[in-house]
Protein backbone atom coordinates (compact mmCIF):
# COMPACT_ATOMS: atom_id res chain seq x y z
CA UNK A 1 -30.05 -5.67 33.96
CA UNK A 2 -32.95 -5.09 36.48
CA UNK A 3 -33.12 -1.83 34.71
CA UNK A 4 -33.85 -3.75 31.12
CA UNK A 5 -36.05 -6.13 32.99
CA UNK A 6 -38.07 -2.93 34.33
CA UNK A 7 -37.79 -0.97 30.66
CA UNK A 8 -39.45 -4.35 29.23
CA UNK A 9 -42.39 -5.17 31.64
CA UNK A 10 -43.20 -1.32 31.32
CA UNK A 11 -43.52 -1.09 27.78
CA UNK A 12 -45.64 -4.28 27.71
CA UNK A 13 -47.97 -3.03 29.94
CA UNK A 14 -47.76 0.24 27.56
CA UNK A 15 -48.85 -2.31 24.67
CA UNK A 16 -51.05 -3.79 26.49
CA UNK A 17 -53.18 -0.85 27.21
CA UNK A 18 -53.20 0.51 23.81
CA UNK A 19 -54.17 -2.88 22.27
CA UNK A 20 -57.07 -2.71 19.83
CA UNK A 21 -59.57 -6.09 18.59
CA UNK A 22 -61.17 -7.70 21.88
CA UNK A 23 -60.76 -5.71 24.82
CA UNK A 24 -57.98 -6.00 26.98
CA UNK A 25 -58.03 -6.35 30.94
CA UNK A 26 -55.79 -3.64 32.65
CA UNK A 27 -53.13 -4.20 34.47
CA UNK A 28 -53.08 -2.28 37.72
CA UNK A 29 -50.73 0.27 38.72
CA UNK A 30 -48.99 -0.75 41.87
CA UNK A 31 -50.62 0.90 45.34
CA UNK A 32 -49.04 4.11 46.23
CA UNK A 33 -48.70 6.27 49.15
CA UNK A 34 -49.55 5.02 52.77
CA UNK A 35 -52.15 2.64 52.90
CA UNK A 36 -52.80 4.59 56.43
CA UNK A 37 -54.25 7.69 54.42
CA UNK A 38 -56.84 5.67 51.96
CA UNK A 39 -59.85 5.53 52.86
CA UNK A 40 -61.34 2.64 54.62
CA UNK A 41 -62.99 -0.40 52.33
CA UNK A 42 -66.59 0.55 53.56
CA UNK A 43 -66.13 4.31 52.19
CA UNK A 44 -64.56 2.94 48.72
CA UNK A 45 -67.39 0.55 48.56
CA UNK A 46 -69.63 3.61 49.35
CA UNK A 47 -68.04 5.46 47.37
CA UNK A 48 -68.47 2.89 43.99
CA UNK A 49 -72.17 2.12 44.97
CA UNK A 50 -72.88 5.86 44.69
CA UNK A 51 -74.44 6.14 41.74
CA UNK A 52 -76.02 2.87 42.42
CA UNK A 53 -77.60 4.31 45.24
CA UNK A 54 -79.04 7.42 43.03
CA UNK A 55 -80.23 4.86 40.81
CA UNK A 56 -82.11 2.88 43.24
CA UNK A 57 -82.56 4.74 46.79
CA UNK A 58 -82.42 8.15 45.38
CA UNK A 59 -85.35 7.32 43.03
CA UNK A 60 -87.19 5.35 45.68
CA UNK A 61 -86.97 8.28 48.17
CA UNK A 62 -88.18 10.23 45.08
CA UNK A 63 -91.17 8.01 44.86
CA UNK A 64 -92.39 8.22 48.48
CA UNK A 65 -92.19 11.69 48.70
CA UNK A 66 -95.04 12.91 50.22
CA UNK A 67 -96.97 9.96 50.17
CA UNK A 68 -99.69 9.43 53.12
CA UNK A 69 -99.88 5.45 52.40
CA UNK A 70 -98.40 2.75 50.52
CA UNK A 71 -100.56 1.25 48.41
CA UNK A 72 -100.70 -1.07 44.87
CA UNK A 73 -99.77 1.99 42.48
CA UNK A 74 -96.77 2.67 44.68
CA UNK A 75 -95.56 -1.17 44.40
CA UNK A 76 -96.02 -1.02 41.03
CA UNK A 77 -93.71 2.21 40.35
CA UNK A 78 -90.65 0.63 42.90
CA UNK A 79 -90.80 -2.47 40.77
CA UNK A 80 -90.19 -0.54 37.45
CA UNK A 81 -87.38 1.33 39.42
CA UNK A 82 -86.01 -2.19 40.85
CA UNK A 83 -85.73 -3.30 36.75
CA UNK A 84 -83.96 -0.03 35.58
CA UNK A 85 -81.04 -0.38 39.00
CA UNK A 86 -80.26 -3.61 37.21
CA UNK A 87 -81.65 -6.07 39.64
CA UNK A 88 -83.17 -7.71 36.97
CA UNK A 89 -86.81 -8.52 36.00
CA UNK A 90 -87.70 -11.87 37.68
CA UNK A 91 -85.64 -10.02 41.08
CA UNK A 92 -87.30 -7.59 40.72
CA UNK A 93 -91.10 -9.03 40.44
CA UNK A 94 -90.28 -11.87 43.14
CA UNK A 95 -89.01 -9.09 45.58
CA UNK A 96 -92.41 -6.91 44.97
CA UNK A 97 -94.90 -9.86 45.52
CA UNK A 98 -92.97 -10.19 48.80
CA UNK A 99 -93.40 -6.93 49.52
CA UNK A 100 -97.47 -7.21 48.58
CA UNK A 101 -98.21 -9.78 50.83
CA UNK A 102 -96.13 -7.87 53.49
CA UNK A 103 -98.54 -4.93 52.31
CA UNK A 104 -101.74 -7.15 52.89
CA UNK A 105 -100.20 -7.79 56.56
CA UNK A 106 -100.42 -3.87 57.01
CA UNK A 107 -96.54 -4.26 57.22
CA UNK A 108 -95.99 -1.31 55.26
CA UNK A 109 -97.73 1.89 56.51
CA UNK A 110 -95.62 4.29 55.46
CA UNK A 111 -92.49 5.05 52.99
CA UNK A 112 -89.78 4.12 55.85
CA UNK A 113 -91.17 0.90 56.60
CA UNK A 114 -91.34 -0.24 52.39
CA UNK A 115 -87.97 1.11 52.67
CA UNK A 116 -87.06 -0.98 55.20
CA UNK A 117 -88.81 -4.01 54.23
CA UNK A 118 -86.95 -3.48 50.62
CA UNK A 119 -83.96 -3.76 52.52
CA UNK A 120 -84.14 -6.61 54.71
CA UNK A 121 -85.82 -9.10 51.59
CA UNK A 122 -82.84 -7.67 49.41
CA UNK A 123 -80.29 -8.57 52.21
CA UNK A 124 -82.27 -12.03 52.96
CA UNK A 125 -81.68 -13.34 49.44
CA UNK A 126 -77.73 -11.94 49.68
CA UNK A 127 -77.38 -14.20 52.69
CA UNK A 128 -79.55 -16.94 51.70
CA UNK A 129 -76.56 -18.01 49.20
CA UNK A 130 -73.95 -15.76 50.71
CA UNK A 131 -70.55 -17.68 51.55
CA UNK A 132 -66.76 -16.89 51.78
CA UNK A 133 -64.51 -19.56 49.78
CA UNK A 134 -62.42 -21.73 52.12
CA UNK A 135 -59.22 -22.53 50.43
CA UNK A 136 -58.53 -24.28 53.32
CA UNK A 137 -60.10 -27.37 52.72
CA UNK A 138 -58.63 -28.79 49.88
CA UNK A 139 -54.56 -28.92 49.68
CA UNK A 140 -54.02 -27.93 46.62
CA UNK A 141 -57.39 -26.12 46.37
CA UNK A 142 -57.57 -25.46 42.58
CA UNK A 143 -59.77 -23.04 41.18
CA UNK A 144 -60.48 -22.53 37.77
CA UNK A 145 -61.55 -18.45 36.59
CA UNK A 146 -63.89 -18.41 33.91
CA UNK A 147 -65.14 -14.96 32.44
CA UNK A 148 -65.41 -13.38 28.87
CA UNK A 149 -62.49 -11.13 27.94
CA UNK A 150 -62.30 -7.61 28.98
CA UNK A 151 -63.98 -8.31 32.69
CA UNK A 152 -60.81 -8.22 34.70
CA UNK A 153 -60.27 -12.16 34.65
CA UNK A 154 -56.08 -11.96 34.65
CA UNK A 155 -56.36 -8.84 37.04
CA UNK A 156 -58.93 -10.80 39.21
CA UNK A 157 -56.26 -13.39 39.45
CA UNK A 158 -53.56 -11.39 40.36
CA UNK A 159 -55.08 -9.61 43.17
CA UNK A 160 -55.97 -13.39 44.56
CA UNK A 161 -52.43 -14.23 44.52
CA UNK A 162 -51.18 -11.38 45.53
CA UNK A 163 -53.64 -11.73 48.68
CA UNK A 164 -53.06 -15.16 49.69
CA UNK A 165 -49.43 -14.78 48.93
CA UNK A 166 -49.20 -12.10 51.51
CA UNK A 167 -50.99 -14.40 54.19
CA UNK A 168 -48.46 -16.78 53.61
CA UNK A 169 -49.87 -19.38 50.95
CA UNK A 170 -48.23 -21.09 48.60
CA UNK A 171 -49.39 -19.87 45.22
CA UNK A 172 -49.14 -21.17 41.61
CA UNK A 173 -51.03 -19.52 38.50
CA UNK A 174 -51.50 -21.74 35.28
CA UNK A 175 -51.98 -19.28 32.24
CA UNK A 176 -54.48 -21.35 30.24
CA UNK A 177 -55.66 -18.61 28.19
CA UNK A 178 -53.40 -19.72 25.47
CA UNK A 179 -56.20 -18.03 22.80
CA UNK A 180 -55.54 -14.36 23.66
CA UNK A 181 -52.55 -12.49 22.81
CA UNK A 182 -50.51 -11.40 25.90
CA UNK A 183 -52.60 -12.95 28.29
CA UNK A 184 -50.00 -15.16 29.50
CA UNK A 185 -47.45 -11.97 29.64
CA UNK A 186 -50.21 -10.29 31.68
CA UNK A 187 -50.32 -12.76 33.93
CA UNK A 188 -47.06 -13.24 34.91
CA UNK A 189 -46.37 -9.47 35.40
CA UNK A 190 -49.15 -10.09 38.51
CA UNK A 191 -47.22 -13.11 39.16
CA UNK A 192 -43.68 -11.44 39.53
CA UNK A 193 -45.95 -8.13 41.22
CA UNK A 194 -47.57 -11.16 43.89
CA UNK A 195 -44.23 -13.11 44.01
CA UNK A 196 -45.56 -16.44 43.02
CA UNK A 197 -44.65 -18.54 39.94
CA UNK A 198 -46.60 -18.90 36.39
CA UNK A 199 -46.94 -22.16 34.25
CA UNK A 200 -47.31 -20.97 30.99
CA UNK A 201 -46.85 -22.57 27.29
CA UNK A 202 -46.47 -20.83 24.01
CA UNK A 203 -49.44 -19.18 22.60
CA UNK A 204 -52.08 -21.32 20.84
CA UNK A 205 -50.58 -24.46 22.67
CA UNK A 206 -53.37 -26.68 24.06
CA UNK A 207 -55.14 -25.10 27.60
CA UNK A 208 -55.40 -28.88 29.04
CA UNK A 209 -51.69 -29.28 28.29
CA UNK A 210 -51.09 -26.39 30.55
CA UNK A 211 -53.29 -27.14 33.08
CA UNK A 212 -51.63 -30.38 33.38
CA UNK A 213 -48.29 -29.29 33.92
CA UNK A 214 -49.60 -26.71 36.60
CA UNK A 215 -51.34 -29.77 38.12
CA UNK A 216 -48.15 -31.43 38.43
CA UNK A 217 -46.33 -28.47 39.72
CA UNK A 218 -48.82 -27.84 42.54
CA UNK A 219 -48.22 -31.33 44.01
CA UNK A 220 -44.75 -31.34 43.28
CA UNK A 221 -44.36 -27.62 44.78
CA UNK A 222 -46.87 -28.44 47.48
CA UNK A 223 -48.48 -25.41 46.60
CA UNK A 224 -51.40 -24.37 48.89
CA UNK A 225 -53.58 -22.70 45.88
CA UNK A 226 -53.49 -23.34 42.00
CA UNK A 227 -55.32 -20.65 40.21
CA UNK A 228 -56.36 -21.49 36.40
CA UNK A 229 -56.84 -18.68 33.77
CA UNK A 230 -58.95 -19.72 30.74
CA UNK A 231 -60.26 -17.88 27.34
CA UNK A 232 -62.51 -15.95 27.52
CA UNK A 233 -63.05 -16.07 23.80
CA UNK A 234 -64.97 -19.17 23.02
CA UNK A 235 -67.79 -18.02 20.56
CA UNK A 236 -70.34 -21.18 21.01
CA UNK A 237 -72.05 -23.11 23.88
CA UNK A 238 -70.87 -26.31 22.72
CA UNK A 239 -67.12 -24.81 22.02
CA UNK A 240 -67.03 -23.91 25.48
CA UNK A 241 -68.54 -26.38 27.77
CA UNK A 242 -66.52 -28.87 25.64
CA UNK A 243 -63.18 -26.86 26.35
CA UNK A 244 -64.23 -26.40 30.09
CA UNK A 245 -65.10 -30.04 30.44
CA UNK A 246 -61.76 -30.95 28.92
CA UNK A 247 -59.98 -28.90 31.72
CA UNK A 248 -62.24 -30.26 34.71
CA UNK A 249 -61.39 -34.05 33.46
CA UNK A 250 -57.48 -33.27 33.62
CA UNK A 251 -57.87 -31.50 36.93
CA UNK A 252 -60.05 -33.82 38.23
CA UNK A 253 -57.57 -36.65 37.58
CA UNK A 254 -54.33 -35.58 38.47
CA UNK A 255 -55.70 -34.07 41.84
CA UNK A 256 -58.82 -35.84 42.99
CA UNK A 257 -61.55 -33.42 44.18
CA UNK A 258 -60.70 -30.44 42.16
CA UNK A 259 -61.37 -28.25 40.34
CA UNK A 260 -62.86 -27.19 44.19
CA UNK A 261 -64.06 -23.84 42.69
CA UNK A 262 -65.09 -22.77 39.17
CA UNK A 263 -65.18 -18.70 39.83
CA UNK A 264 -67.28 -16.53 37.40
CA UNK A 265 -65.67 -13.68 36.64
CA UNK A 266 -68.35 -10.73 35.20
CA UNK A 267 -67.94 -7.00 35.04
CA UNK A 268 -70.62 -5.17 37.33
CA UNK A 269 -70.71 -1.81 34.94
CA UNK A 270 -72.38 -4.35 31.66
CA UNK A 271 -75.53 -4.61 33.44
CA UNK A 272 -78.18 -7.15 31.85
CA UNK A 273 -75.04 -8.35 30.01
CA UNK A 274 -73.76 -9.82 32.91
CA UNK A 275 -76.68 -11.51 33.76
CA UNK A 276 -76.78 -13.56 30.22
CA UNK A 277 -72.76 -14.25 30.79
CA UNK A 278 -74.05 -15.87 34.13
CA UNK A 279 -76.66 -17.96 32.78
CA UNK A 280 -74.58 -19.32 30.04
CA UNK A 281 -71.45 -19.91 31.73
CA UNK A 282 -73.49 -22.05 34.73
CA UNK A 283 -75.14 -23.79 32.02
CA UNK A 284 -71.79 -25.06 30.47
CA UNK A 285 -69.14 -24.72 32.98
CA UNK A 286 -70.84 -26.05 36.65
CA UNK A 287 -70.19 -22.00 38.27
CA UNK A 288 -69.83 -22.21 41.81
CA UNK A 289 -69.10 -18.77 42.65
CA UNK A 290 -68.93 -15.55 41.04
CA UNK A 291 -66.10 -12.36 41.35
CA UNK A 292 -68.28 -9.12 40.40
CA UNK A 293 -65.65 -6.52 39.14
CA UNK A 294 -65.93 -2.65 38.48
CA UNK A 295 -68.16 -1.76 40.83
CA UNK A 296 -66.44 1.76 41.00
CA UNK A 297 -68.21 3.91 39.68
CA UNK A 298 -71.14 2.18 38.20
CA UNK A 299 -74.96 2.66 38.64
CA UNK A 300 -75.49 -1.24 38.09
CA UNK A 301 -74.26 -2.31 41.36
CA UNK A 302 -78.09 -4.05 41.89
CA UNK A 303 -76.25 -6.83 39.34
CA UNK A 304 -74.98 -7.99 42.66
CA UNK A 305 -78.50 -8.81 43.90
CA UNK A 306 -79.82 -10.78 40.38
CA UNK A 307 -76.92 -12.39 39.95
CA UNK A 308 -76.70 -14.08 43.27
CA UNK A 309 -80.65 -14.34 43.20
CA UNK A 310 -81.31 -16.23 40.02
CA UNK A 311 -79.04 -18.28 39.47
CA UNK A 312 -78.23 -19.62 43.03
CA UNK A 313 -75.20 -18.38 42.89
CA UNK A 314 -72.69 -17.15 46.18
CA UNK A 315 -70.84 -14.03 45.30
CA UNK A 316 -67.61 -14.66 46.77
CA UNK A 317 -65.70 -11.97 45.72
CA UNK A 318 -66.05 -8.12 45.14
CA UNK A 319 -63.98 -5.37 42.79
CA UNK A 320 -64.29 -1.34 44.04
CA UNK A 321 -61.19 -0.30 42.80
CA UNK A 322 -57.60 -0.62 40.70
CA UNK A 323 -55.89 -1.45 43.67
CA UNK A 324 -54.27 -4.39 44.53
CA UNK A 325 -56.25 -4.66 47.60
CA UNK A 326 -59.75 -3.41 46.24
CA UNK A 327 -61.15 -6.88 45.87
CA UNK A 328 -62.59 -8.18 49.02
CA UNK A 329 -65.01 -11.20 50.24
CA UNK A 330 -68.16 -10.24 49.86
CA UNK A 331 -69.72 -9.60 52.63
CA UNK A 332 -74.06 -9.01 52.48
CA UNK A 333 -74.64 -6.68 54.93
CA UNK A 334 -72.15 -4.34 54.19
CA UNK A 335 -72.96 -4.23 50.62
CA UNK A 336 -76.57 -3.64 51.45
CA UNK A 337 -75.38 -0.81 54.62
CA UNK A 338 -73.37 0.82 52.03
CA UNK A 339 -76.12 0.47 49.76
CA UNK A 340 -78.69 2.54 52.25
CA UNK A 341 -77.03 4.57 53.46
């Protein structure tokens, strides 16, 4: 029997993967091989900011290069650089009149200093909104993952239960994404993978009637954490904020106070694309933090920077890796360490 159960969850995953239509978020393959002889989080995060770091600091140290002063030309050129690493244009500008009137001070006499001065007004606006999610101060503490399909939304999810699980939490999933097919299957093979339970309905049932249920089964289950999948395929403004508003008012009644969080999910590696998922979804669905996936390997790591810039926005979460423990609080001054270095 456990050797059906096994035969079946592996050849849904198989389907899964080889899915066509919408893109599909992966499942994970399982950690392997002593977590002693990975390398630590600050080399993987290193390690996925790489080509960031070409992008930005490798073409900035390019710049400089034999310069005798900083001057107005030179500000100029780093802003055009800051646009193309995918900090984004109003970023961008606001950090370079910063770094003018820091220029006017005589703050910046040579290409170490702007270099320096780059970082620590890159690193201010990280902290100025950075800050860790406290599931700790709501019992259930609900939060509800928004995202477009294909980011990593379900496998976001997981790796949160599977986290919190492992400290000892009580966890609950409600598969709300009732749209997409398998999404509910996907979810609970994280579930089973994080040992927690999933409420799920049928596909196309209604997401609120879901949520409800799961609402129920927190308190009932005096579950620590309920975490709320929703579709990602909602192809209007109106279609959207409407559904999302639907799911706050049924959360919001059956436990008072929640949702507590409304997490953005968006995929680092899109770029500018993730910056118009941001400002839509915080128009429509009150974002209060954001997960940044797929930073691995991606030269638009400086996403991290608009995103949390422009729209206000904590990042509270990020992705450097398939592994189950690759996403990690996110933490400002390591980002911008690994970033420099």
């Amino acid at each position: 029997m456990a050797d059906e159960k096994k035969g079946f969850f592996s050849g849904l995953m198989g389907k899964l993967a080889g899915g066509g239509g919408q893109p599909q978020e992966t499942v994970a393959p399982p950690v392997t091989g002593s977590e002693a002889t990975r390398p630590g989080f600050f080399e993987r995060l290193k390690k996925g900011l790489s080509r960031t770091q070409e992008n930005l600091v490798g073409r900035i140290d390019t710049l400089l290069l034999g310069k005798k002063q900083i001057d107005a030309d030179t500000l100029e050129e780093l802003e055009e650089i800051l646009i193309t690493a995918d900090i984004g244009v109003a970023t961008s500008v606001e950090l370079i009149r910063t770094l003018e009137q820091r220029l006017k001070r005589n703050e910046l006499q040579d290409g170490e200093a702007l270099k320096r001065a780059l970082r620590e007004e890159i690193l201010a606006r990280l902290e100025k909104h950075a800050a860790p999610l406290d599931i700790a101060s709501a019992t259930p503490f609900v939060i509800v993952v928004i995202g477009v399909n294909g980011v990593g939304k379900t496998t976001t999810i997981g790796k949160l239960a599977n986290r919190y699980a492992l400290s000892g939490k009580r966890v609950l999933l409600a598969a709300a994404d009732t749209f997409r097919a398998a999404a509910a299957e996907q979810l609970e093979i994280w579930g089973e993978r994080a040992g927690v339970d999933v409420i799920r309905h049928q596909e196309g049932a209604d997401p609120s009637a879901v949520v409800f249920d799961a609402c129920k089964a927190a308190l009932a289950r005096k579950a620590d954490l309920l975490i709320i999948d929703t579709a990602g395929r909602l192809h209007t403004k109106i279609n959207l904020m409407e559904e999302m508003k639907k799911i706050r008012r049924v959360v919001g009644r059956e436990i008072p106070g929640a949702p507590h969080e409304t997490l953005l999910v968006l995929d680092a590696a899109t770029g500018q694309n993730a910056i118009s998922q941001a400002k839509l979804f915080k128009e429509a669905a009150e974002v209060s933090g954001v997960a940044l996936t797929k930073l691995d390997g991606s030269a638009k790591g400086g996403i991290v920077v608009a995103v949390s810039n422009e729209f206000q926005l904590p990042v509270r979460y990020i992705g450097v890796g398939e592994g189950v423990d690759d996403l990690r609080d996110f933490e400002p001054q390591q980002f911008v360490a690994a970033l420099f270095q």
